[in-house]
N, C-alpha and C. Protein backbone atom coordinates (compact mmCIF):
# COMPACT_ATOMS: atom_id res chain seq x y z
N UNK A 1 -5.45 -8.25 1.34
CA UNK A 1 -5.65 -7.20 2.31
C UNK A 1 -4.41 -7.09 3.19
N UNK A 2 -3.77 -5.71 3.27
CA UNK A 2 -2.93 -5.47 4.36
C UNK A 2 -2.68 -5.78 5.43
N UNK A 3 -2.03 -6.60 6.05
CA UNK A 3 -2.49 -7.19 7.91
C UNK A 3 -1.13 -6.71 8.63
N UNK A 4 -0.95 -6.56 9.53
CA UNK A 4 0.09 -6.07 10.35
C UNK A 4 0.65 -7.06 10.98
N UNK A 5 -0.10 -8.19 11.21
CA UNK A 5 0.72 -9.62 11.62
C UNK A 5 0.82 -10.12 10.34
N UNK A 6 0.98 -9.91 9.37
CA UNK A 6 1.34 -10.79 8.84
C UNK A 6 2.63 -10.87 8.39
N UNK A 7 3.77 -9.73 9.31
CA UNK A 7 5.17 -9.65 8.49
C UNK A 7 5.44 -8.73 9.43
N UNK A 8 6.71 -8.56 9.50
CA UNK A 8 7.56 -7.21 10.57
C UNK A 8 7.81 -6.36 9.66
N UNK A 9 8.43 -5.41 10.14
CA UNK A 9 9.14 -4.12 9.57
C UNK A 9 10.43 -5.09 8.91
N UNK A 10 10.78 -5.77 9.67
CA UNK A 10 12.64 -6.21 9.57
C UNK A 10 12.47 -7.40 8.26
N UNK A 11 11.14 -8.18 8.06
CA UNK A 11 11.18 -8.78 6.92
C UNK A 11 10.13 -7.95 5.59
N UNK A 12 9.87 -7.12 6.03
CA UNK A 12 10.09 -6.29 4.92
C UNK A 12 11.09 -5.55 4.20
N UNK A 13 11.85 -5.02 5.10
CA UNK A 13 12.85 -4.55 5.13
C UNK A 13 14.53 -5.86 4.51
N UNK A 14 14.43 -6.65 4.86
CA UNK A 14 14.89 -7.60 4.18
C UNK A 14 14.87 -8.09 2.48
N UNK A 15 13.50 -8.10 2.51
CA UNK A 15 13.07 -8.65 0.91
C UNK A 15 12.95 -7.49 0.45
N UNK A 16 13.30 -6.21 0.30
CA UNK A 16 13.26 -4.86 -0.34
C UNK A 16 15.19 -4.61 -0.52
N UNK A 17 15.61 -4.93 0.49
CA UNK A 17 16.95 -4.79 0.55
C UNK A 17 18.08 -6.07 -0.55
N UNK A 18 17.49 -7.26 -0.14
CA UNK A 18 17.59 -8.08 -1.20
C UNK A 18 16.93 -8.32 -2.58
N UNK A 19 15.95 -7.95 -2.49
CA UNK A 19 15.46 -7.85 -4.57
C UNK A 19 16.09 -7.13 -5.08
N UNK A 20 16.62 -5.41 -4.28
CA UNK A 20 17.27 -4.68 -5.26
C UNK A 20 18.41 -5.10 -5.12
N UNK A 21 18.96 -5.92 -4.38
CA UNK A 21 20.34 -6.15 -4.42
C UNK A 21 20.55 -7.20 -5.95
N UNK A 22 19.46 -8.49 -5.61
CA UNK A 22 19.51 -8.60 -7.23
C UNK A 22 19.15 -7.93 -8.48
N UNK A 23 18.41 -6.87 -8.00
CA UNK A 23 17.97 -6.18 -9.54
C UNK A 23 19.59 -5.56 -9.67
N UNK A 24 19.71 -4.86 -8.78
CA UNK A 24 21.29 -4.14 -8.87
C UNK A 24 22.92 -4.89 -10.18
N UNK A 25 22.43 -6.38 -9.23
CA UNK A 25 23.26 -7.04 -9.97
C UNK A 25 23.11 -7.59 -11.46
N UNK A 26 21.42 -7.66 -11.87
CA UNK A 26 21.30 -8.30 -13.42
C UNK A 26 21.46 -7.32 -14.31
N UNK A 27 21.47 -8.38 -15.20
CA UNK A 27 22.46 -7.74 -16.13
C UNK A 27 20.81 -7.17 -17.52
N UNK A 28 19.97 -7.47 -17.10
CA UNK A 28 18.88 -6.58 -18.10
C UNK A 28 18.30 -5.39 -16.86
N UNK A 29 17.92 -5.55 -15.93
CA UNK A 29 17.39 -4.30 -15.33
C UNK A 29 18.33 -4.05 -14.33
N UNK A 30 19.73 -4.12 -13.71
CA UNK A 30 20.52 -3.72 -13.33
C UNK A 30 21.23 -2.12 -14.54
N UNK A 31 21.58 -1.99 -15.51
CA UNK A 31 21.76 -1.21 -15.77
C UNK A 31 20.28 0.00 -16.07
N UNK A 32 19.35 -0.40 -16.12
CA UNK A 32 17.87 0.56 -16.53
C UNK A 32 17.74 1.57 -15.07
N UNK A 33 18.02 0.57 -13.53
CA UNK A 33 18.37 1.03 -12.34
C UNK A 33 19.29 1.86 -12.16
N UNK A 34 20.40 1.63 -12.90
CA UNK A 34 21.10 2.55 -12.32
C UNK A 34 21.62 3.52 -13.01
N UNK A 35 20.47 3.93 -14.49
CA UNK A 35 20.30 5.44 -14.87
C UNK A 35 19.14 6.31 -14.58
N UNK A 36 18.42 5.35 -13.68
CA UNK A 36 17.27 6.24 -12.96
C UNK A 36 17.23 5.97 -11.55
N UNK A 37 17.95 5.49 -10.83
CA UNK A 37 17.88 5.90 -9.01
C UNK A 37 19.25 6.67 -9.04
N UNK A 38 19.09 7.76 -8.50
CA UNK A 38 20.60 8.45 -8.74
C UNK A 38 20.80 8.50 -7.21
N UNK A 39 20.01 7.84 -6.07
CA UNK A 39 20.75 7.82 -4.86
C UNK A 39 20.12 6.46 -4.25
N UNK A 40 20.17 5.53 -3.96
CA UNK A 40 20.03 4.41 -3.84
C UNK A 40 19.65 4.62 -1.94
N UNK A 41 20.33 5.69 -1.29
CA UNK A 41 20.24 5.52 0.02
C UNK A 41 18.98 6.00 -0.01
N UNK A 42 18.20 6.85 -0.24
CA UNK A 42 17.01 7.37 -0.73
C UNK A 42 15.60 6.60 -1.25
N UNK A 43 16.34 5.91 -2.16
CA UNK A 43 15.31 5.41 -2.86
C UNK A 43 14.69 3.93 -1.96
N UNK A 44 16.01 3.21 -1.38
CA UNK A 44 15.06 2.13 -0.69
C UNK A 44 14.45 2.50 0.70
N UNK A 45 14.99 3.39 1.27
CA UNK A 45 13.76 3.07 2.22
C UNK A 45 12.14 3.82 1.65
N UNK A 46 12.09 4.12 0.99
CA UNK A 46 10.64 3.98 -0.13
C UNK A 46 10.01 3.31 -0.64
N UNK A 47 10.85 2.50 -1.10
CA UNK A 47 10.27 1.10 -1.09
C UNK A 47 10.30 0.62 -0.46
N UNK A 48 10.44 0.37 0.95
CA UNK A 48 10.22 -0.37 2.33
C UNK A 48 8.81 0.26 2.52
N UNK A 49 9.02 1.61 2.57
CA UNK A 49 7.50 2.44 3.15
C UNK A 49 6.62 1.44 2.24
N UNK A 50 6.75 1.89 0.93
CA UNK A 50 5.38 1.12 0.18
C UNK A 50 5.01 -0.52 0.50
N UNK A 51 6.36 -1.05 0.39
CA UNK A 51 5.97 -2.77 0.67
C UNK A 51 5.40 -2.85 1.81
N UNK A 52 5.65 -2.08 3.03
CA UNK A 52 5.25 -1.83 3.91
C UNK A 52 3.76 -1.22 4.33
N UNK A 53 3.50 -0.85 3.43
CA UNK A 53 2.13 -0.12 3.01
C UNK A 53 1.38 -1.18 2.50
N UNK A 54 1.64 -1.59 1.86
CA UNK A 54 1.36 -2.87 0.73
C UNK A 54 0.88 -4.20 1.25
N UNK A 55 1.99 -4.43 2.12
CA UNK A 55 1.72 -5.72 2.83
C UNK A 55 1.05 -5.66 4.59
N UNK A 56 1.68 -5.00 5.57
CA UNK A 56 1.46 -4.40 6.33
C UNK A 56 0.19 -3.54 6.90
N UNK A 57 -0.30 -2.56 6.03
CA UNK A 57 -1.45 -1.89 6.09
C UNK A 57 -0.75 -0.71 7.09
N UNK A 58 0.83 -0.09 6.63
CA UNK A 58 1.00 0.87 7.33
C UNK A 58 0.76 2.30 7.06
N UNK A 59 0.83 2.22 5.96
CA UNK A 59 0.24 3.87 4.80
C UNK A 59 1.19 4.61 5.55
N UNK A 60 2.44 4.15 5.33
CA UNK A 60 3.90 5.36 5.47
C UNK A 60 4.04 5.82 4.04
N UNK A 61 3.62 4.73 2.69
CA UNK A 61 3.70 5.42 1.61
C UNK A 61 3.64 6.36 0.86
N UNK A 62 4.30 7.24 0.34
CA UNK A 62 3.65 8.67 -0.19
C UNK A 62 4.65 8.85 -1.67
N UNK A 63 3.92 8.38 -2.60
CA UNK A 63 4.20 9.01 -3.74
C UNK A 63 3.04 8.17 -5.14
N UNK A 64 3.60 8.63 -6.03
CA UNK A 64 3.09 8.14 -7.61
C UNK A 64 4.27 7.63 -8.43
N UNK A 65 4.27 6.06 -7.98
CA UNK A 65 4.77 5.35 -9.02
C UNK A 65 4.31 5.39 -10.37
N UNK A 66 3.09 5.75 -10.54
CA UNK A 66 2.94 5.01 -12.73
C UNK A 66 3.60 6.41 -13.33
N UNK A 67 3.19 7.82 -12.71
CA UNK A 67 4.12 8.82 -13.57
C UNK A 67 5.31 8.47 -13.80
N UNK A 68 6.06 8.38 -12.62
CA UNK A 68 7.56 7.50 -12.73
C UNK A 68 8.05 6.82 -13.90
N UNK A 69 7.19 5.56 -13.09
CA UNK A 69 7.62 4.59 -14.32
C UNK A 69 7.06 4.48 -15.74
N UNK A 70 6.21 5.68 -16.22
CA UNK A 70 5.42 6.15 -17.54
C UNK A 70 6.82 6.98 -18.49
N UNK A 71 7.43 7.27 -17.69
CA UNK A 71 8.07 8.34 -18.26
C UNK A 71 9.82 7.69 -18.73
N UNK A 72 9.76 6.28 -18.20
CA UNK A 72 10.95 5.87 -18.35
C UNK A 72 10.99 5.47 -20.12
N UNK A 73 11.86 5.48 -20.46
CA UNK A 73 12.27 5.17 -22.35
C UNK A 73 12.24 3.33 -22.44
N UNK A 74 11.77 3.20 -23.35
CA UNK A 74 11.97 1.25 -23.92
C UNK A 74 11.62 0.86 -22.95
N UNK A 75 10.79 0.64 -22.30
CA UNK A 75 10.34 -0.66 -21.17
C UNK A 75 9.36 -1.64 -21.98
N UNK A 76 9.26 -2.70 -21.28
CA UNK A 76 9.12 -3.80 -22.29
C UNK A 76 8.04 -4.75 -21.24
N UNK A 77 7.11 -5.75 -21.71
CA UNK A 77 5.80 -6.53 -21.18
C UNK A 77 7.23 -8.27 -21.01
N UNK A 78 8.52 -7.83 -21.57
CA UNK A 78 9.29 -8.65 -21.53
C UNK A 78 10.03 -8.16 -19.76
N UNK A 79 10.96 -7.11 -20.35
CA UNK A 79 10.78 -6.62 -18.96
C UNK A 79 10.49 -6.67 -17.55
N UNK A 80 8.93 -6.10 -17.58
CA UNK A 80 8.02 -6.31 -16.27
C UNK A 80 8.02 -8.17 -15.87
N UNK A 81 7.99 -8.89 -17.23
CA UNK A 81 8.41 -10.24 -16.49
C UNK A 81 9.59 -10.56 -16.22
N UNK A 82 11.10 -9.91 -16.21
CA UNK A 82 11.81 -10.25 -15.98
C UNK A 82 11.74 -10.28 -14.56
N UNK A 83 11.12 -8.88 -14.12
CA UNK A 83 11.23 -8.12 -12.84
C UNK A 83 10.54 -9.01 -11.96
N UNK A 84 9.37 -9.53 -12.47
CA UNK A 84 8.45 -10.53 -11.68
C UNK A 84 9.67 -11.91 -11.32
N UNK A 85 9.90 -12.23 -12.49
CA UNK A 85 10.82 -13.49 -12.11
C UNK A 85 12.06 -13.03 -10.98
N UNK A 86 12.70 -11.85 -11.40
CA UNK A 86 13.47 -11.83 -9.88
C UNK A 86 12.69 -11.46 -8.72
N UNK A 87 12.21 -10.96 -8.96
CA UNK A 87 10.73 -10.94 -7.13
C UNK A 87 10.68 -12.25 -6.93
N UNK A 88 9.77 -13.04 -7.43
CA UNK A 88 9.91 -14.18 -7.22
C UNK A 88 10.90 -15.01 -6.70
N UNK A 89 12.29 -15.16 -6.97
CA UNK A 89 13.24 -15.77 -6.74
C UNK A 89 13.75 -14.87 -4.99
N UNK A 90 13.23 -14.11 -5.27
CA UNK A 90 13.83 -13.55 -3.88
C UNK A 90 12.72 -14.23 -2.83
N UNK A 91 11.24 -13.89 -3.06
CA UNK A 91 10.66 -14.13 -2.37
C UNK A 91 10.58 -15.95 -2.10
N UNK A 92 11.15 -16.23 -2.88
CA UNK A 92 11.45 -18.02 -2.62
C UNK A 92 12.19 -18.33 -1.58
N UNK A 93 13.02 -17.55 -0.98
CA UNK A 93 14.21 -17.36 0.25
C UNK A 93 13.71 -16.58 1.61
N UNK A 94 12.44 -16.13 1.28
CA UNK A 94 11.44 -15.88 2.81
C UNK A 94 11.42 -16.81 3.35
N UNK A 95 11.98 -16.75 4.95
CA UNK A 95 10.83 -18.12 5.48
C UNK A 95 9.85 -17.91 6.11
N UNK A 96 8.88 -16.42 5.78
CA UNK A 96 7.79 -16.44 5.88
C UNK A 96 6.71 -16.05 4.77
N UNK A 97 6.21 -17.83 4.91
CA UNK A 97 5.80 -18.08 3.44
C UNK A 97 4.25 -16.96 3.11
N UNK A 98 3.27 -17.22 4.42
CA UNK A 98 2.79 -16.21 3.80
C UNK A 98 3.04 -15.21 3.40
N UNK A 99 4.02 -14.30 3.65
CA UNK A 99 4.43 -13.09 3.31
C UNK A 99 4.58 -13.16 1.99
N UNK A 100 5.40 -13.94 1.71
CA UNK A 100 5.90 -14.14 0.86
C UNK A 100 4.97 -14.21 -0.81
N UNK A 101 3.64 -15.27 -0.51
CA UNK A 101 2.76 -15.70 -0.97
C UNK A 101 2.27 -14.26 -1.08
N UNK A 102 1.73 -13.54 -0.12
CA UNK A 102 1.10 -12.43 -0.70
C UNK A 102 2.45 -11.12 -1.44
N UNK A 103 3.12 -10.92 -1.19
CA UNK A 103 4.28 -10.23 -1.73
C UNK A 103 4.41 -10.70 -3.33
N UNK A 104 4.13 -11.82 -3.48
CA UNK A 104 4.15 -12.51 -5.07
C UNK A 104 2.59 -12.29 -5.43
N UNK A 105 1.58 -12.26 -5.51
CA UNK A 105 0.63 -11.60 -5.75
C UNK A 105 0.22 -10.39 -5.57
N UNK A 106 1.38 -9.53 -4.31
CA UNK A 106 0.81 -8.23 -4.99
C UNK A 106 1.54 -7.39 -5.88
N UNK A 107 3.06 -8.13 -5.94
CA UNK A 107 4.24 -7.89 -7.46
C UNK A 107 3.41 -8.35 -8.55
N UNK A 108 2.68 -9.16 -8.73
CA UNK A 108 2.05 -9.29 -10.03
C UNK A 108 0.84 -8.39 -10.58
N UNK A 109 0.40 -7.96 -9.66
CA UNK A 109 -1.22 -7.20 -10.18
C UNK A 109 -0.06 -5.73 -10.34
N UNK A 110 0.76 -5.26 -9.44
CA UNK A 110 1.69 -4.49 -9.54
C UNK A 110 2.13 -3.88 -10.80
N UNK A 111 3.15 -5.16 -11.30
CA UNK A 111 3.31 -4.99 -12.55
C UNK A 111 2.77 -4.96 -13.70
N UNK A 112 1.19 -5.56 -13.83
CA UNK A 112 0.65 -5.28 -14.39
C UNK A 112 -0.25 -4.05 -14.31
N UNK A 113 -0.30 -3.63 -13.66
CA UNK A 113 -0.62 -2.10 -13.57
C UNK A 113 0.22 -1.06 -13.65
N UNK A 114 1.25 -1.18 -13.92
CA UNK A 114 1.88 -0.54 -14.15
C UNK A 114 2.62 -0.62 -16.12
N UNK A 115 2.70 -2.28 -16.21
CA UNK A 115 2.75 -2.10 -18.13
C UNK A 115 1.80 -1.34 -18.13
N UNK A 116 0.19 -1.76 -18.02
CA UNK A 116 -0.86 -1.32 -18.55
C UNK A 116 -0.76 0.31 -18.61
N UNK A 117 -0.62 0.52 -17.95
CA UNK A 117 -0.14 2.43 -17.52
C UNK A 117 0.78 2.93 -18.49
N UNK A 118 2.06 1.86 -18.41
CA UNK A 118 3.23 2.29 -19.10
C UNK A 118 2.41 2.57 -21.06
N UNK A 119 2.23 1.34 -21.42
CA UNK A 119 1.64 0.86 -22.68
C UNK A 119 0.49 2.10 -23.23
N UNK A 120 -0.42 2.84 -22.25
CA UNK A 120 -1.42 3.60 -22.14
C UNK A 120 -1.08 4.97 -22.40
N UNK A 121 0.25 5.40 -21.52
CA UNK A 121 1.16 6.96 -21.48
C UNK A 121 2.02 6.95 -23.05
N UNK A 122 2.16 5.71 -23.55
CA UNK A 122 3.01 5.70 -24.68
C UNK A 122 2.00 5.68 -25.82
N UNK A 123 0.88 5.47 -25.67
CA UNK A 123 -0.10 5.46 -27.51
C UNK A 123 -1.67 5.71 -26.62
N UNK A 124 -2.06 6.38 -25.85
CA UNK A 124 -3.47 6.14 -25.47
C UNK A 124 -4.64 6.01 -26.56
N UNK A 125 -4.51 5.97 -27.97
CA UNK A 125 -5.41 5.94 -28.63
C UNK A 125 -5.01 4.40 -29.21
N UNK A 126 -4.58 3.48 -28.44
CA UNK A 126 -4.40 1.85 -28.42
C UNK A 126 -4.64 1.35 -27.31
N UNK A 127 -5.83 0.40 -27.52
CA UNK A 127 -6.02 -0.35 -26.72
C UNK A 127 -4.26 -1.29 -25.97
N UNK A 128 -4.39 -1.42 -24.81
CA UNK A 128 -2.83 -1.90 -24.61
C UNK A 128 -2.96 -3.05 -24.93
N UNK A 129 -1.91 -3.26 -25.68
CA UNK A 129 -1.85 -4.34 -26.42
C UNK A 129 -0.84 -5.90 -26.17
N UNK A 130 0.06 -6.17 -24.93
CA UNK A 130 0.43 -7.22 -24.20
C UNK A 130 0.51 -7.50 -22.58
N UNK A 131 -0.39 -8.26 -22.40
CA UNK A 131 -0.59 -8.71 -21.08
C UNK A 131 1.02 -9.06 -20.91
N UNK A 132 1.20 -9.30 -19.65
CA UNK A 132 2.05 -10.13 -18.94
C UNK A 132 1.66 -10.99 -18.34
C-alpha cells in the first residue's frame, strides 16, 4: 500500500534518476532505451510521477504503460529479469530500506505484469507461456 511517510519526493527522485542512469549505461537494455525514449528530459520525471504514485500514494501519475511497452519489438521474460536485477542493485544503495523493500516488490509484480501483457499483445490465442 502507498504511504506518504514512507519515502520523500527527493528519494524517489533519486532511485528513478539512478536506475536509469544504470539502465542508460548497460549494455543489454541501455541500447533498447535509447531507441525508444527520444527525450530523456521528459521521460524521467514520469517516472518519478509514477514511482511516486506507486510508492507514495501521490496519483501525479497519468498514463498507460502496457500499450507502450506491448508495442516494443523482441522483448524477452530474459529481459524483464535483467531489468529486475538492475532495480535491484540500485535499490541495494537506498538507505531507506523500507523504501527500498517495497520499491523491489512493487518492480517485481510490475514486471510481471507487464511480460504477461507483453507475451498476451504478441499471440493472445496462447496461454503466456514464461513466468519470470
Amino acid at each position: 500500500m502507498p504511504a506518504a511517510d514512507l519515502c520523500t519526493d527527493d528519494e524517489v527522485s533519486e532511485l528513478v534518476r539512478t536506475f536509469y542512469e544504470n539502465v542508460r549505461k548497460d549494455n543489454l537494455l541501455g541500447p533498447i532505451f535509447q531507441r525508444h525514449v527520444a527525450n530523456w528530459d521528459e521521460h524521467l520525471p514520469k517516472m518519478v510521477d509514477f514511482w511516486s504514485s506507486a510508492l507514495r500514494g501521490t496519483a501525479r501519475f497519468r498514463g498507460a504503460p502496457m500499450p507502450k511497452h506491448a508495442a516494443l519489438p523482441g522483448l524477452s521474460a530474459a529481459l524483464f529479469r535483467h531489468w529486475l536485477t538492475l532495480f535491484r542493485r540500485t535499490t541495494d544503495g537506498l538507505p531507506n530500506r523500507a523504501m527500498a523493500e517495497r520499491a523491489n516488490d512493487l518492480a517485481t509484480r510490475i514486471a510481471q505484469s507487464l511480460w504477461y501483457g507483453y507475451q498476451m499483445s504478441h499471440d493472445a490465442n496462447t496461454p503466456a507461456r514464461e513466468n519470470l
